[in-house]
N, C-alpha and C. Protein backbone atom coordinates (compact mmCIF):
# COMPACT_ATOMS: atom_id res chain seq x y z
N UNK A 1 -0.34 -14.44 -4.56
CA UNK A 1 -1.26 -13.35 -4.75
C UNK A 1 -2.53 -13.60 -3.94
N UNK A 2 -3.02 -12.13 -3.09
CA UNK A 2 -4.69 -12.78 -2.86
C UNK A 2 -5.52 -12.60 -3.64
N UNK A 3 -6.48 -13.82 -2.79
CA UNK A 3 -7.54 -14.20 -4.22
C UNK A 3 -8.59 -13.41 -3.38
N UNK A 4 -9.20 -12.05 -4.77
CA UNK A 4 -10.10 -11.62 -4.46
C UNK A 4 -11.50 -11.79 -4.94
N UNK A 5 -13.12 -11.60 -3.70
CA UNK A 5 -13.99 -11.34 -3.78
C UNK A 5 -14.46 -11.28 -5.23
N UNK A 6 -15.76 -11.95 -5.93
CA UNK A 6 -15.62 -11.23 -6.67
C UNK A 6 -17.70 -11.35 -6.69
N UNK A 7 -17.80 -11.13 -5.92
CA UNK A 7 -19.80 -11.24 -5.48
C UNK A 7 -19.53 -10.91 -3.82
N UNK A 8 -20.63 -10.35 -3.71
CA UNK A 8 -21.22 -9.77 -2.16
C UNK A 8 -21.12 -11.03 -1.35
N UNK A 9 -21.46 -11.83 -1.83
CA UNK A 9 -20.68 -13.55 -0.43
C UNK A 9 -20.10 -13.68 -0.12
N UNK A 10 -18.71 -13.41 -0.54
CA UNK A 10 -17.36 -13.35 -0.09
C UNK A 10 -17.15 -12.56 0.65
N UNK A 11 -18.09 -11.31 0.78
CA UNK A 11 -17.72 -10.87 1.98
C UNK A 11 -18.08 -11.07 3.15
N UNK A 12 -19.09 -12.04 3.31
CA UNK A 12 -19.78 -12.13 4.55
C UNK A 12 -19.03 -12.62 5.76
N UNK A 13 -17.28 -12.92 5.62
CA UNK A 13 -16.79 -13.11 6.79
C UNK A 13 -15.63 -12.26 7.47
N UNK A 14 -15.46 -10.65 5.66
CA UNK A 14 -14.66 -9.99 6.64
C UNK A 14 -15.61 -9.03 7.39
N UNK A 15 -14.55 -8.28 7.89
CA UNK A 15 -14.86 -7.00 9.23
C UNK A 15 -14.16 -5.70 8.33
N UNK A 16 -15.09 -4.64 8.56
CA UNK A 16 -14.49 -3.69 7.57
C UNK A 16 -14.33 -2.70 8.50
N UNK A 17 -13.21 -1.87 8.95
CA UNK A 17 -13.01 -0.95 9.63
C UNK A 17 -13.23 0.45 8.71
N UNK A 18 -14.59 0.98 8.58
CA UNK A 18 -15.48 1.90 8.16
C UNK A 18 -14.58 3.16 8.23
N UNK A 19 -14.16 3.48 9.28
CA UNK A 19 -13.50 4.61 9.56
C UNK A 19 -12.17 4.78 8.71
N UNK A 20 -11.09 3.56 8.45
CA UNK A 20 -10.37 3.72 8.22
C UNK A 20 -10.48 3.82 5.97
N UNK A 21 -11.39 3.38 6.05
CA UNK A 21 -11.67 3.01 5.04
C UNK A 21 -12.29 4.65 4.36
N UNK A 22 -12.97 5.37 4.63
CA UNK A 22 -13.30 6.40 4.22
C UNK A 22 -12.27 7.60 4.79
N UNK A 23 -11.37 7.56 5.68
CA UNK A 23 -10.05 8.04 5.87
C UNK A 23 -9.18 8.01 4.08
N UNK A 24 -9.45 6.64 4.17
CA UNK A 24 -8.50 6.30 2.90
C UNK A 24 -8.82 6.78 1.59
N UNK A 25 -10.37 6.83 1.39
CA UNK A 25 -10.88 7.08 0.25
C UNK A 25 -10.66 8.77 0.04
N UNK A 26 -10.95 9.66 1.53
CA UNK A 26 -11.16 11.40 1.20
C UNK A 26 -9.69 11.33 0.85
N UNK A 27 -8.37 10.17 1.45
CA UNK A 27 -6.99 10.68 0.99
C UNK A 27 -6.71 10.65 -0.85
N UNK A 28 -7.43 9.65 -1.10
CA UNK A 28 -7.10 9.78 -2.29
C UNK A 28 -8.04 10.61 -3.59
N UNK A 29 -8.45 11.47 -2.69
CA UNK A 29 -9.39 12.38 -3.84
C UNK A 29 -8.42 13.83 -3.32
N UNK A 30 -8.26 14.01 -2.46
CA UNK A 30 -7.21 15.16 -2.35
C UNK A 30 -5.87 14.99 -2.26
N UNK A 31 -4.85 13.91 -2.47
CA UNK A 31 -3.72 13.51 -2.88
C UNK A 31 -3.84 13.46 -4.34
N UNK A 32 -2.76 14.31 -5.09
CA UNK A 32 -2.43 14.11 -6.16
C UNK A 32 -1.23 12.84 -5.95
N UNK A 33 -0.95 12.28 -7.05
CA UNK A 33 -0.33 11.10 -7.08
C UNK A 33 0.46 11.61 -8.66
N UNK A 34 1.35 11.04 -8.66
CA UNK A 34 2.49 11.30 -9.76
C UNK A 34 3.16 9.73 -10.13
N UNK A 35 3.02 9.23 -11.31
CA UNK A 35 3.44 8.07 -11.70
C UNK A 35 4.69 8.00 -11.77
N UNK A 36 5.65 7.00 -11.45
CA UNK A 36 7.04 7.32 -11.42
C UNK A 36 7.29 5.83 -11.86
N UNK A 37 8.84 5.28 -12.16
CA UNK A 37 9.05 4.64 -12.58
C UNK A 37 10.41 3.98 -12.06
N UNK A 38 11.06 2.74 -11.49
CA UNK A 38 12.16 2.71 -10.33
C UNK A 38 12.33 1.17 -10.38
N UNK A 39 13.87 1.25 -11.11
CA UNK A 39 14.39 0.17 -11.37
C UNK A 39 14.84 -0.66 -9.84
N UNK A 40 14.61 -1.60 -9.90
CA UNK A 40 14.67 -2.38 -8.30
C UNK A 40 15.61 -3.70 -8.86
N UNK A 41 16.54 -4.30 -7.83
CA UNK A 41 17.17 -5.89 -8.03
C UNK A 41 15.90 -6.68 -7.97
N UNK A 42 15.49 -7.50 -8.67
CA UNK A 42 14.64 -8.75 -8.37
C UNK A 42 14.66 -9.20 -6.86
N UNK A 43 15.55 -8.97 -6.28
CA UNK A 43 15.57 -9.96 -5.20
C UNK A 43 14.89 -8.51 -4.04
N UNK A 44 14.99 -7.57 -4.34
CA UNK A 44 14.10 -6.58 -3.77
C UNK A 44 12.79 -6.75 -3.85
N UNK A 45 12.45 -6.37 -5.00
CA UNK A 45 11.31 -6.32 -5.50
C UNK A 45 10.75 -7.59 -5.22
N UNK A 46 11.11 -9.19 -5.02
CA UNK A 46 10.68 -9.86 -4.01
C UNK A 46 10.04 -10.05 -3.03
N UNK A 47 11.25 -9.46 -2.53
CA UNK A 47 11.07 -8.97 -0.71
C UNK A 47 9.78 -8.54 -0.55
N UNK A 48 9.99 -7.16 -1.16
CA UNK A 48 8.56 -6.19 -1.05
C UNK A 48 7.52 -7.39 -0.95
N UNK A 49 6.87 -7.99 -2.28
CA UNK A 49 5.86 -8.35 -2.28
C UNK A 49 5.45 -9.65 -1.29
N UNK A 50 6.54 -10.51 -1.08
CA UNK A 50 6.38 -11.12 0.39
C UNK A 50 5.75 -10.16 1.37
N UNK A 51 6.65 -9.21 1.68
CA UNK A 51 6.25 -8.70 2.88
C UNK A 51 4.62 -7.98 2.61
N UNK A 52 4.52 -7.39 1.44
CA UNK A 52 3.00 -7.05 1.49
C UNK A 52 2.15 -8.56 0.97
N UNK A 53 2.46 -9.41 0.77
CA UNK A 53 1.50 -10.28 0.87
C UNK A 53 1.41 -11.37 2.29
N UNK A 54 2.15 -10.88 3.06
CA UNK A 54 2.05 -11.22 4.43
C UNK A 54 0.88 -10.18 5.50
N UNK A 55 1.26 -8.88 4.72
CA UNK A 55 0.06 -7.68 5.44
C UNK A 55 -0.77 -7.52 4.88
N UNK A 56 -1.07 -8.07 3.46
CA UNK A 56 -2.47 -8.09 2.76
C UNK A 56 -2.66 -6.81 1.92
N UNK A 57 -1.82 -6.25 1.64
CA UNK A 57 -1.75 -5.00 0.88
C UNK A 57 -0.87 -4.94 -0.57
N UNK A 58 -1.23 -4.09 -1.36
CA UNK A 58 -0.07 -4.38 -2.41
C UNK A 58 1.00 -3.62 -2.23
N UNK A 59 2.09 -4.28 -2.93
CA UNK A 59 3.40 -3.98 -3.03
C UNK A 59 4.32 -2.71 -3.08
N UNK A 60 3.12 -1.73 -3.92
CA UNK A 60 3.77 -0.65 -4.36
C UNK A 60 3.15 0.48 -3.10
N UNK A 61 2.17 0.24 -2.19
CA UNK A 61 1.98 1.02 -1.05
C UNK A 61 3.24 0.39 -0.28
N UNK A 62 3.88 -0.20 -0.02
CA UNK A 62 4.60 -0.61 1.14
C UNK A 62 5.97 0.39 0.43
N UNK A 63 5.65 0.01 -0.69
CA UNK A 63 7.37 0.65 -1.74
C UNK A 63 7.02 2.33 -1.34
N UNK A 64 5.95 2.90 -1.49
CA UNK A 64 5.08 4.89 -1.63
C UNK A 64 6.02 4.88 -0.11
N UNK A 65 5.23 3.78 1.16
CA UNK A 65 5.54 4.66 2.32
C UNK A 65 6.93 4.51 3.19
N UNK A 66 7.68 3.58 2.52
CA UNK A 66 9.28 3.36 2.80
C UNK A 66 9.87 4.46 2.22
N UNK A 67 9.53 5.33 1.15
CA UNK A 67 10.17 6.45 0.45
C UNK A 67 9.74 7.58 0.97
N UNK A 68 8.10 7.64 1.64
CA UNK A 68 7.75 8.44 2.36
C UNK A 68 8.63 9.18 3.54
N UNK A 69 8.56 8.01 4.72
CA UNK A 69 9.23 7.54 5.55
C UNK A 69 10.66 8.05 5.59
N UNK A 70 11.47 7.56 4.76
CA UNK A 70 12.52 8.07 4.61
C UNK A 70 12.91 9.65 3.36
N UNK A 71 12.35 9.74 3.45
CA UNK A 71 11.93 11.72 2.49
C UNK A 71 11.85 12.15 4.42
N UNK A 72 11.08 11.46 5.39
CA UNK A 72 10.39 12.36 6.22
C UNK A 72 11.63 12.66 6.87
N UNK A 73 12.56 11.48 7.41
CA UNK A 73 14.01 11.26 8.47
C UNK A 73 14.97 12.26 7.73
N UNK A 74 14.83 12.21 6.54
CA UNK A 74 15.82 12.83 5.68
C UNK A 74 16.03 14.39 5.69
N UNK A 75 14.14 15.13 5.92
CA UNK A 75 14.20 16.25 6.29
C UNK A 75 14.53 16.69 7.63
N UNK A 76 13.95 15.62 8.80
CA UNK A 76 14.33 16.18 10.08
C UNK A 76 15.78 16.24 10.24
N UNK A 77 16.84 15.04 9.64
CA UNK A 77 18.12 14.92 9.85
C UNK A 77 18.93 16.23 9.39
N UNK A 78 18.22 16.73 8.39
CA UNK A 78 19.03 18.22 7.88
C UNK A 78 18.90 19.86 8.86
C-alpha cells in the first residue's frame, strides 16, 4: 500500500500537475457514479492492485477504466 502524506511536509517533494488535477476534480462533480458490486478470483483482484500500486493509483480506477474501455470496443465492434 502507499504510505500517505499526512501534514503539508510531505509534500514538499512532489510535483503536482495542476491542470490535470482540476480536470479530475470538475469530472467528478459532473459524473454521476453508481456503486456496483463484482465478484473477482483472488488471483485477479491481485493482479489489479499490483498493477495499480506500480502506477500509484487505486485499484478500483484501473478496474472503472478496463470496463470503460471495453463497454467503448464493444460499441464500436457492433
Amino acid at each position: 500500500m502507499p504510505n500517505y502524506v499526512k501534514n503539508e511536509k510531505g509534500y514538499s517533494k512532489v510535483k503536482f500537475n495542476a491542470k490535470a488535477i482540476k480536470e479530475a476534480y470538475a469530472k467528478t462533480k459532473t459524473t454521476k457514479k453508481h456503486p456496483t458490486s463484482i465478484n473477482l478470483p483472488e488471483e485477479v483482484v491481485a493482479e489489479l492492485k499490483a498493477m495499480a500500486l506500480k502506477m500509484g493509483i487505486p485499484y478500483q480506477t484501473i478496474m472503472r477504466k478496463l470496463i470503460l474501455e471495453g463497454l467503448e470496443k464493444l460499441k464500436n465492434a457492433a
